[in-house]
Protein backbone atom coordinates (compact mmCIF):
# COMPACT_ATOMS: atom_id res chain seq x y z
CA UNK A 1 86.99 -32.79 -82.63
CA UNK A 2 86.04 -29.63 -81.23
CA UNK A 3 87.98 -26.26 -81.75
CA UNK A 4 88.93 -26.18 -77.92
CA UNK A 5 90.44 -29.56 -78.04
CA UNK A 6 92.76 -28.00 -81.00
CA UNK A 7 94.28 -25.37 -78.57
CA UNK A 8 94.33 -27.97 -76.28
CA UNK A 9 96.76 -30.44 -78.18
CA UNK A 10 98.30 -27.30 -79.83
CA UNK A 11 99.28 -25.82 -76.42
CA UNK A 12 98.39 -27.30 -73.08
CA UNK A 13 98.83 -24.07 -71.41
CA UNK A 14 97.36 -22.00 -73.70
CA UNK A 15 94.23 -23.44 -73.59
CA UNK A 16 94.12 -22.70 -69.88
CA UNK A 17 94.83 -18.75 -71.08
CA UNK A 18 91.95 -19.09 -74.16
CA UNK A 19 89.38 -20.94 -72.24
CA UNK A 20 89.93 -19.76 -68.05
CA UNK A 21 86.17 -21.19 -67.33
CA UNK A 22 86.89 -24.48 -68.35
CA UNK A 23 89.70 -25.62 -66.21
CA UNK A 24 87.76 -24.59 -62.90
């Protein structure tokens, strides 16, 4: 599991906020 799928399951949102260039 990579670190960005950790802030992903830890906090849908946040992960938007930590990683902005993914979710386009």
């Amino acid at each position: 599991m990579r670190e960005q799928d950790k802030v992903i399951r830890y906090g849908g949102e946040e992960f938007v906020v930590l990683l902005p260039h993914t979710t386009k």
